[in-house]
Protein backbone atom coordinates (compact mmCIF):
# COMPACT_ATOMS: atom_id res chain seq x y z
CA UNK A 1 -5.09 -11.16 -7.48
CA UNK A 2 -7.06 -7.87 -7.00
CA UNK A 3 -5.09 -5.02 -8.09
CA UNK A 4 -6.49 -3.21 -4.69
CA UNK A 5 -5.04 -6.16 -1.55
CA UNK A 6 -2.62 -4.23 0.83
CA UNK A 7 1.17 -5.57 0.31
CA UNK A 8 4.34 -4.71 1.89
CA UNK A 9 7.10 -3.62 -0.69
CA UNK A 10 10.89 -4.27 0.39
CA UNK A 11 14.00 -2.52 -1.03
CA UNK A 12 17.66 -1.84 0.11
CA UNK A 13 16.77 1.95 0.28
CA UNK A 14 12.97 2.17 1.27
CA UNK A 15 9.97 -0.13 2.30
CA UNK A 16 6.21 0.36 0.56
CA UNK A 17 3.72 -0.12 3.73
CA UNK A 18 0.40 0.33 3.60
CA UNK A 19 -0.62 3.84 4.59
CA UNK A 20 -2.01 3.99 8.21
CA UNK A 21 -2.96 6.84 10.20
CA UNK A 22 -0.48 6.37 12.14
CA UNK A 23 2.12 7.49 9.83
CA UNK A 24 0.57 11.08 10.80
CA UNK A 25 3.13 12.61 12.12
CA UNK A 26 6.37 11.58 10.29
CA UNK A 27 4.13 13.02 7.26
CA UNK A 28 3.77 16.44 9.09
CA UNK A 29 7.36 17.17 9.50
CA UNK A 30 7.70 15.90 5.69
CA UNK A 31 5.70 18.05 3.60
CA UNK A 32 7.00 20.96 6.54
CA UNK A 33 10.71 20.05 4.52
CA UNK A 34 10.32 22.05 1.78
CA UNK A 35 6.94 23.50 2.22
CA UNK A 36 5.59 21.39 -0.43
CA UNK A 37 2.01 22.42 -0.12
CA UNK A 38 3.39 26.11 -1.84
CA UNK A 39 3.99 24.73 -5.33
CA UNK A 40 1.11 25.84 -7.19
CA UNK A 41 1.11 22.62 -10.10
CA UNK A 42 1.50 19.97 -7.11
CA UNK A 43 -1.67 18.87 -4.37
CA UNK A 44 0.56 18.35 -1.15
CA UNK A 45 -1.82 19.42 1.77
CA UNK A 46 -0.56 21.43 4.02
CA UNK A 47 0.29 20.07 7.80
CA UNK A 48 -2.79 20.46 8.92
CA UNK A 49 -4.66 18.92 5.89
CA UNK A 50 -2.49 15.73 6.78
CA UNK A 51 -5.10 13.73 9.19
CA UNK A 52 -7.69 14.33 6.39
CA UNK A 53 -5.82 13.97 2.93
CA UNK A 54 -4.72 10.18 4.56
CA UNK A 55 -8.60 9.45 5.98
CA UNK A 56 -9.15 10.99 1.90
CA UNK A 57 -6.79 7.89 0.63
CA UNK A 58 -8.42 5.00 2.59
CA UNK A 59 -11.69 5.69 1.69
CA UNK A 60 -10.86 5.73 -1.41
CA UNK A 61 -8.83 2.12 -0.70
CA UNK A 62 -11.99 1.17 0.39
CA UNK A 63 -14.06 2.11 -2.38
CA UNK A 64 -11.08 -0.04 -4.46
CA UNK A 65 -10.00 2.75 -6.54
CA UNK A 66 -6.92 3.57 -4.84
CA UNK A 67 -4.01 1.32 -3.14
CA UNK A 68 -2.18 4.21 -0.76
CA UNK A 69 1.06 3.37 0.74
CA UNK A 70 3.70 5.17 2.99
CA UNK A 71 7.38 5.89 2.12
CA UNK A 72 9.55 4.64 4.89
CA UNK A 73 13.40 5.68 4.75
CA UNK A 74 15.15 2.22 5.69
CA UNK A 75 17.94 4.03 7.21
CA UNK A 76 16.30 6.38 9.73
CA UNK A 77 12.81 4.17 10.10
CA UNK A 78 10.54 7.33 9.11
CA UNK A 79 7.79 8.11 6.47
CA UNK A 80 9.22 10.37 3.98
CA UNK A 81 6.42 10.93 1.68
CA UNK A 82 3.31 8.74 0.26
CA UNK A 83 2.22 7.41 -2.95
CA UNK A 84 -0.28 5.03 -4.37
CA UNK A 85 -1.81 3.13 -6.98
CA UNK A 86 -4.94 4.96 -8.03
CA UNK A 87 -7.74 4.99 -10.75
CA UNK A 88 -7.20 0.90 -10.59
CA UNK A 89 -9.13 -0.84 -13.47
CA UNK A 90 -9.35 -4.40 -12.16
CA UNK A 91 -11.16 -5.64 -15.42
CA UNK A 92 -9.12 -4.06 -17.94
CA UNK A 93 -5.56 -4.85 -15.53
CA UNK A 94 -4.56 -1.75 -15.50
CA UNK A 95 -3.49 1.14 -13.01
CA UNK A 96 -1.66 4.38 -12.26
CA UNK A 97 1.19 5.37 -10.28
CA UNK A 98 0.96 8.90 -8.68
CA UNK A 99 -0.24 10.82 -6.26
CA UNK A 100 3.55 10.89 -4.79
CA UNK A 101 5.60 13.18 -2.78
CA UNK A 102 8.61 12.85 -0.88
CA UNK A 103 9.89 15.58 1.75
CA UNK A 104 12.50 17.51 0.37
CA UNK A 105 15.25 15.94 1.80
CA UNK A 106 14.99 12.51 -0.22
CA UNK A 107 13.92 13.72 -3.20
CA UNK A 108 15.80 13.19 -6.49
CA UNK A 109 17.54 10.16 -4.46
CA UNK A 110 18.00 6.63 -5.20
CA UNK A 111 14.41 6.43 -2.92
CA UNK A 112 12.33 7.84 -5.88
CA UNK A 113 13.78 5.14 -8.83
CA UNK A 114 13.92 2.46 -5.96
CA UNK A 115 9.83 3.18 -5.20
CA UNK A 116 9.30 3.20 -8.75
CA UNK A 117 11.05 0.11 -9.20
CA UNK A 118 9.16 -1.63 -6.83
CA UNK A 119 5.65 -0.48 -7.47
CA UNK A 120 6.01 -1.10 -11.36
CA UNK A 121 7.71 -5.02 -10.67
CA UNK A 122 4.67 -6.01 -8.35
CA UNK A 123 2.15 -4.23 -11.00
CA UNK A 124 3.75 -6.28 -13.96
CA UNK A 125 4.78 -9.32 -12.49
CA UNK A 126 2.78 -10.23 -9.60
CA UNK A 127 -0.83 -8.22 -10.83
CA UNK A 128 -0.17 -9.34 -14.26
CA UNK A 129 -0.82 -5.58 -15.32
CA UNK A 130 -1.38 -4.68 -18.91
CA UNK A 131 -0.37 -0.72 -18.82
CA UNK A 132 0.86 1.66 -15.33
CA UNK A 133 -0.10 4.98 -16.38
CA UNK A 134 1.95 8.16 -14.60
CA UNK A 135 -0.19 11.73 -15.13
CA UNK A 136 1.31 14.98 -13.91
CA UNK A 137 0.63 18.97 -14.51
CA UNK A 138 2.46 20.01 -17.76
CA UNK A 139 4.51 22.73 -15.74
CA UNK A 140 5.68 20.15 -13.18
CA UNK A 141 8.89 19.77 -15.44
CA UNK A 142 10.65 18.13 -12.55
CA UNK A 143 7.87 15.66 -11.96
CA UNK A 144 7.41 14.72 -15.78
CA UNK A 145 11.96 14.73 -16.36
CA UNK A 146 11.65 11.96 -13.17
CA UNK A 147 8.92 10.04 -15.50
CA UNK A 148 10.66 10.31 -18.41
CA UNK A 149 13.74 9.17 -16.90
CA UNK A 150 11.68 6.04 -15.74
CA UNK A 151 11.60 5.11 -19.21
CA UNK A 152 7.70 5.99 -19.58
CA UNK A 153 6.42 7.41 -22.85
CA UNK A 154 4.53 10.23 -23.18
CA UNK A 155 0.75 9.65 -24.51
CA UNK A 156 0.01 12.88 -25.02
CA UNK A 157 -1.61 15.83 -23.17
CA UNK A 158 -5.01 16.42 -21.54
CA UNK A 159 -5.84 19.77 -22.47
CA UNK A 160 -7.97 21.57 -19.94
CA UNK A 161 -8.43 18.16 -17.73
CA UNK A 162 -8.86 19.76 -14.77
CA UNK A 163 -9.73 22.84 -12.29
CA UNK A 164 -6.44 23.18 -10.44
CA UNK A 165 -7.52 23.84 -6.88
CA UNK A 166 -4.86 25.54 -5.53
CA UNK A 167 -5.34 29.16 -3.79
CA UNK A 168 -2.42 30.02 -5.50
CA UNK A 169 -3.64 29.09 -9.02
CA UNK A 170 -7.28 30.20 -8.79
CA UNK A 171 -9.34 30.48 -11.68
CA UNK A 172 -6.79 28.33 -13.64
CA UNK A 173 -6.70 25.06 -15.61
CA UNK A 174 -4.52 22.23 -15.64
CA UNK A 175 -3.18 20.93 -18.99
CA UNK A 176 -2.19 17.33 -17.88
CA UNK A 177 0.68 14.87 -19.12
CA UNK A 178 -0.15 11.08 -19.93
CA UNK A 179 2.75 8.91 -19.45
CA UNK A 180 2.74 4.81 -19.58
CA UNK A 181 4.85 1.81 -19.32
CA UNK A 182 3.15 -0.83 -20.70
CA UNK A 183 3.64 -4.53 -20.89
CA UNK A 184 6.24 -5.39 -23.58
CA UNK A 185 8.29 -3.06 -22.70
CA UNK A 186 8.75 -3.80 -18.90
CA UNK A 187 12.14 -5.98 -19.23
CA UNK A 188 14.04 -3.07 -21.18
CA UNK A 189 12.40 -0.37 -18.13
CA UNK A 190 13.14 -2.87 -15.68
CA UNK A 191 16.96 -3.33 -17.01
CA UNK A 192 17.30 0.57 -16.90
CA UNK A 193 16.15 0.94 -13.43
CA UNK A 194 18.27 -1.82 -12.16
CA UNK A 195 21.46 -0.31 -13.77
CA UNK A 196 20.42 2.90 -12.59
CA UNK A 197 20.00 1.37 -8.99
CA UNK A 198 23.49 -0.54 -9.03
CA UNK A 199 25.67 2.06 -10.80
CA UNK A 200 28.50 3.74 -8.95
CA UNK A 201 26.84 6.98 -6.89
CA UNK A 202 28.85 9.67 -4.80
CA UNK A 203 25.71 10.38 -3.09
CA UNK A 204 22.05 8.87 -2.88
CA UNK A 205 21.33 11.69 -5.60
CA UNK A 206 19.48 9.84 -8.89
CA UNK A 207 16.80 9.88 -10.93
């Protein structure tokens, strides 16, 4: 199976569709919770980068580096943020998982380690991957504290990977974190996340 075909992933919390540009405008009001295009380490767009950053994401689907899907809250029937597999290596069976954001209002919620969950069990057991790779910006401490959490080790660091873009961080360089599940350790990640989906919660609040 190409690591790149469009699929549909279903949990209790949140479905995995493939991104369409008609997800538009629940994605508007999203990154607006939170203004999540302000945080200098992160590349939200801003509302009106929307349209374009999801036209960005399907070309690259159909150049087959990237497999972009929206985050729709079960409950209410809305995107709440995207993510994707990206810099897919068909040959070598591996990919990463990134490029994520959630509007403020889900985030650190049983949605995030329910998304994970099901993009890492179709990536190992379905697309027989070898390694899923998570990258983030070293100061993104809540970004790389959710990875860790996953049960993803830590690489090692990038130094100077990349020109951060951001007006707000002009001029500066990005020092980024390499982060991977791979194979043989799936079943002990996948028995974390499971316990961490099914244990007792006062709220949706989680990892």
């Amino acid at each position: 199976m190409s690591l790149c075909q469009p699929v549909t992933l279903t949990g209790q919390h949140a479905t995995l569709v493939p991104l369409l540009p008609e997800h538009h405008d629940d994605l508007v009001e999203a990154v607006k919770d939170g203004e999540l295009w302000r945080l200098w380490y992160t590349a939200v767009p801003a509302p009106q980068g929307v349209a374009s950053e999801i036209q960005r994401r399907l070309g690259l689907q159909d150049h087959g580096s990237m497999l972009p899907f929206a985050v729709i809250e079960n409950a209410s029937g809305q995107a709440v943020g995207v993510t994707t597999y990206m810099n897919i290596d068909n040959v070598n069976r591996r990919l990463e998982i990134g490029s994520t954001w959630y509007r403020r209002r889900v985030q650190r919620t049983v949605i995030n380690t329910e998304c994970k969950m099901l993009l890492l069990q179709h990536a190992f057991e379905q697309l027989q991957c070898i390694a899923v790779e998570f990258r983030t910006h070293f100061f993104n401490q809540q970004s790389r504290a959710g990875i860790e959490r996953l049960g993803a080790k830590l690489d090692g660091v990038l130094r100077s990977h990349q020109v951060n873009p951001h007006p707000d961080a002009k001029g500066t360089l990005r020092d980024t974190c390499v982060y991977s599940v791979i194979a043989p350790e799936w079943p002990t990640v996948r028995a974390h996340l499971n316990y961490q989906l099914s244990k007792p919660r006062a709220t949706l609040a989680g990892t």
